[in-house]
Protein backbone atom coordinates (compact mmCIF):
# COMPACT_ATOMS: atom_id res chain seq x y z
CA UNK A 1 0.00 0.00 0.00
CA UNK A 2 1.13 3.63 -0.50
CA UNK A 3 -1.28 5.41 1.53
CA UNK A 4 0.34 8.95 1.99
CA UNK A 5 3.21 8.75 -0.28
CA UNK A 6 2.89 11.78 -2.15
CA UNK A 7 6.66 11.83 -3.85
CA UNK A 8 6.78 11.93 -7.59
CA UNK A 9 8.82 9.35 -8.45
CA UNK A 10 9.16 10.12 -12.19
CA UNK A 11 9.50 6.56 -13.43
CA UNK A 12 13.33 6.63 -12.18
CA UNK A 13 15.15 4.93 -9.51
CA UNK A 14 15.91 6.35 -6.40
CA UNK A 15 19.63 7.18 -7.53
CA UNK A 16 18.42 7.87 -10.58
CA UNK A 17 16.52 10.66 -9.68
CA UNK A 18 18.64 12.18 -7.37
CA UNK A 19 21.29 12.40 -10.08
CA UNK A 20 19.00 13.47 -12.21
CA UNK A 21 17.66 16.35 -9.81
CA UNK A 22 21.01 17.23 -8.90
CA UNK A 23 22.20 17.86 -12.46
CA UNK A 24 18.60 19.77 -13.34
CA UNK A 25 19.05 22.18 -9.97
CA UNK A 26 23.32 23.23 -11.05
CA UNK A 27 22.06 23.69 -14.82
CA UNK A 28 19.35 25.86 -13.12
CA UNK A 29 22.12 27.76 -10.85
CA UNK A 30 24.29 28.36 -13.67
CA UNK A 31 22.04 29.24 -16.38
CA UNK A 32 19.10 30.78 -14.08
CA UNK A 33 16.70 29.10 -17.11
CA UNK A 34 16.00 25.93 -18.16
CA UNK A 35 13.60 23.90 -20.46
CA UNK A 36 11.92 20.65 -19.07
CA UNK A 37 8.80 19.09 -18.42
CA UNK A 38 6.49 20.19 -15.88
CA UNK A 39 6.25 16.95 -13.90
CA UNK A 40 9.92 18.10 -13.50
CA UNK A 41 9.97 21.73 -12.81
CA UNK A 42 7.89 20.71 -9.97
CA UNK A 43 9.96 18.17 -8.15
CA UNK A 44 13.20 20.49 -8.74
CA UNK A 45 11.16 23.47 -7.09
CA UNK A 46 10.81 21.40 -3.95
CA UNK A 47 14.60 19.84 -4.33
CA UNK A 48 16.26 23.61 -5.25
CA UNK A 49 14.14 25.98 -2.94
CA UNK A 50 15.88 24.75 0.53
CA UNK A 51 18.79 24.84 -1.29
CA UNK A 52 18.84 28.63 -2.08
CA UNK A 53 17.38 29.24 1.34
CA UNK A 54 20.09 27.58 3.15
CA UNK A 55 22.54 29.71 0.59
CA UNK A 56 21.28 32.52 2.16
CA UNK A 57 23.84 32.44 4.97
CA UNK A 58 27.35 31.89 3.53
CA UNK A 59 29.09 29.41 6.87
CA UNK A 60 30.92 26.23 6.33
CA UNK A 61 28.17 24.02 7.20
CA UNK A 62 25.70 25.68 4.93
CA UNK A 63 28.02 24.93 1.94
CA UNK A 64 28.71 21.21 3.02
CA UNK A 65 25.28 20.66 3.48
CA UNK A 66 24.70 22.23 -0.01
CA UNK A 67 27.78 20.54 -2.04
CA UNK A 68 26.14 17.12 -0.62
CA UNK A 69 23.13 17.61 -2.91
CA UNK A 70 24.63 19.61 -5.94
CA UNK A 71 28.35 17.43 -6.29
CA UNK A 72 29.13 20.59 -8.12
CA UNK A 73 31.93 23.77 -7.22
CA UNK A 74 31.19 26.17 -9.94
CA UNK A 75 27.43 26.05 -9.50
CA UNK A 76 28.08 26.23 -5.33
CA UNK A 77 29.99 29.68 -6.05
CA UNK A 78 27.38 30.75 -8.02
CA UNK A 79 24.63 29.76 -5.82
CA UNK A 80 26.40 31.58 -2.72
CA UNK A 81 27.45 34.41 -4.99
CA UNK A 82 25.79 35.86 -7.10
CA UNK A 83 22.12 34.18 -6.66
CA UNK A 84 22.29 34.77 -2.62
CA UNK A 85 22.68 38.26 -3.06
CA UNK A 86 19.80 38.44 -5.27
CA UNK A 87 17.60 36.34 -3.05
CA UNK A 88 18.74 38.13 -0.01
CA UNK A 89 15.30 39.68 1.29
CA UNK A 90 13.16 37.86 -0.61
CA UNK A 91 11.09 35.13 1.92
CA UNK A 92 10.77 32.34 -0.71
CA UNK A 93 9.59 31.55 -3.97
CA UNK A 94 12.52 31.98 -5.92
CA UNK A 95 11.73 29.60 -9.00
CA UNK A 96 8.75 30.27 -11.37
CA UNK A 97 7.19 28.16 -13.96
CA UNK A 98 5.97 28.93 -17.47
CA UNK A 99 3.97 26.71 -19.32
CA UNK A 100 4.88 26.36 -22.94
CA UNK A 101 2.85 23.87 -24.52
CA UNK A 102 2.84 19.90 -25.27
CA UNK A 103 6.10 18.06 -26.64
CA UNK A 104 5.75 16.56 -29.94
CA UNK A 105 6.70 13.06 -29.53
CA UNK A 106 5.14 11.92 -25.96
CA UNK A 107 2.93 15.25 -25.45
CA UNK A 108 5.00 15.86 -22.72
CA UNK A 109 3.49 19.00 -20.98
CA UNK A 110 6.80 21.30 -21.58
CA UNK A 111 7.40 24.59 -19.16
CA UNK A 112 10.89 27.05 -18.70
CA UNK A 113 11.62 27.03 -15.23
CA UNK A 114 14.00 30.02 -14.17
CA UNK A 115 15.21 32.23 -10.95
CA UNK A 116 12.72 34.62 -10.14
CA UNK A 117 14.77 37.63 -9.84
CA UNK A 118 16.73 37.16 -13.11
CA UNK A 119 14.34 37.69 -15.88
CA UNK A 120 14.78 40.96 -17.18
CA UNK A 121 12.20 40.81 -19.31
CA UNK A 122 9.42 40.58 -16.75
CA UNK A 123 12.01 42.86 -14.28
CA UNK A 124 11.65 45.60 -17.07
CA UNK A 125 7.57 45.70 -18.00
CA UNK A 126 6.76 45.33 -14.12
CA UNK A 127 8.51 48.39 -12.93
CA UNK A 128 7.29 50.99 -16.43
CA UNK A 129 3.81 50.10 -15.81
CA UNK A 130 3.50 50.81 -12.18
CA UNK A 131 5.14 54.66 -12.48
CA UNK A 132 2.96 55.00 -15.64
CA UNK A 133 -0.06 56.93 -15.02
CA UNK A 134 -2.03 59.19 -17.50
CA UNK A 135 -4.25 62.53 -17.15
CA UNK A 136 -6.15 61.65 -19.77
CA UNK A 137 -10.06 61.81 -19.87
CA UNK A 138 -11.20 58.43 -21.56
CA UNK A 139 -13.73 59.67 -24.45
CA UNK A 140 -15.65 57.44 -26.19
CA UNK A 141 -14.22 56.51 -29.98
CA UNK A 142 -16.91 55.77 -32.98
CA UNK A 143 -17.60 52.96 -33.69
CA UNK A 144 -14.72 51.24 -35.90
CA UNK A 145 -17.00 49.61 -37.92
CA UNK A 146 -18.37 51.83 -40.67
CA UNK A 147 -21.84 51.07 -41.89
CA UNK A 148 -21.98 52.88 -45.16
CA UNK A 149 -21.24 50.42 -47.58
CA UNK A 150 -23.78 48.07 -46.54
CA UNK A 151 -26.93 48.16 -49.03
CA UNK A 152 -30.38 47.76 -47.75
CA UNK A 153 -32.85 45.32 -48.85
């Protein structure tokens, strides 16, 4: 029976997975965006999220206790570098998902998982459009549909 075993497996082994999650959460580190599935994105949001949080205070024990999960230096520096700086007042939540679409050999449900706080893009529109504000009197436009050419009957 499996009553309350909630863990997403993912069709690997144990090892397997962990390898596999370890590898997915230093690509993330090091390239702040990656493509994958969203079966995934979600199990490396709950593997990568304590990991950022403990990154938050740079000791000894917080790095052993993160090199035993990622088996990787360069994406450690990063992690307690450049990422916990970013990261450094914000309470959680530091991975989003975006839904892309379906796969075309399995239908895989595809998503780009990246670092909150380094996507420019949304960075950019989000700060413009809440300092932009307009005087303006809204007046209602004709209609944009012109009914001239129609002929009656």
């Amino acid at each position: 029976m499996r009553h309350g075993k909630k863990f997403n497996h993912l069709g690997r082994t144990t090892s397997h997975r962990k390898a596999m999650l370890s590898n997915m959460a230093s690509s993330l580190i090091k390239y702040k965006r990656i493509n994958t599935t969203v079966a995934k994105a979600k199990a490396l949001r709950k593997y990568v999220e304590p990991l950022i949080t403990k990154a938050k205070e740079n000791s000894t024990n917080s790095r052993r206790v993160v090199f035993q999960y990622l088996q990787d230096k360069e994406s450690i520096n990063e992690l307690f570098g450049a990422v916990a700086e970013k990261v450094a007042n914000r309470p959680g939540g530091y991975t989003r998902i975006l839904k892309m679409g379906s796969r075309l050999g399995d239908n895989a449900e595809m998503c780009v998982m990246e670092l909150v706080d380094y996507n420019e893009l949304l960075l950019q529109e989000a700060k413009p459009k809440a300092a932009k504000r307009s005087r303006r009197s809204k007046t209602k436009s004709s209609p944009s549909v012109s009914l001239h050419h129609l002929k009656p009957q």
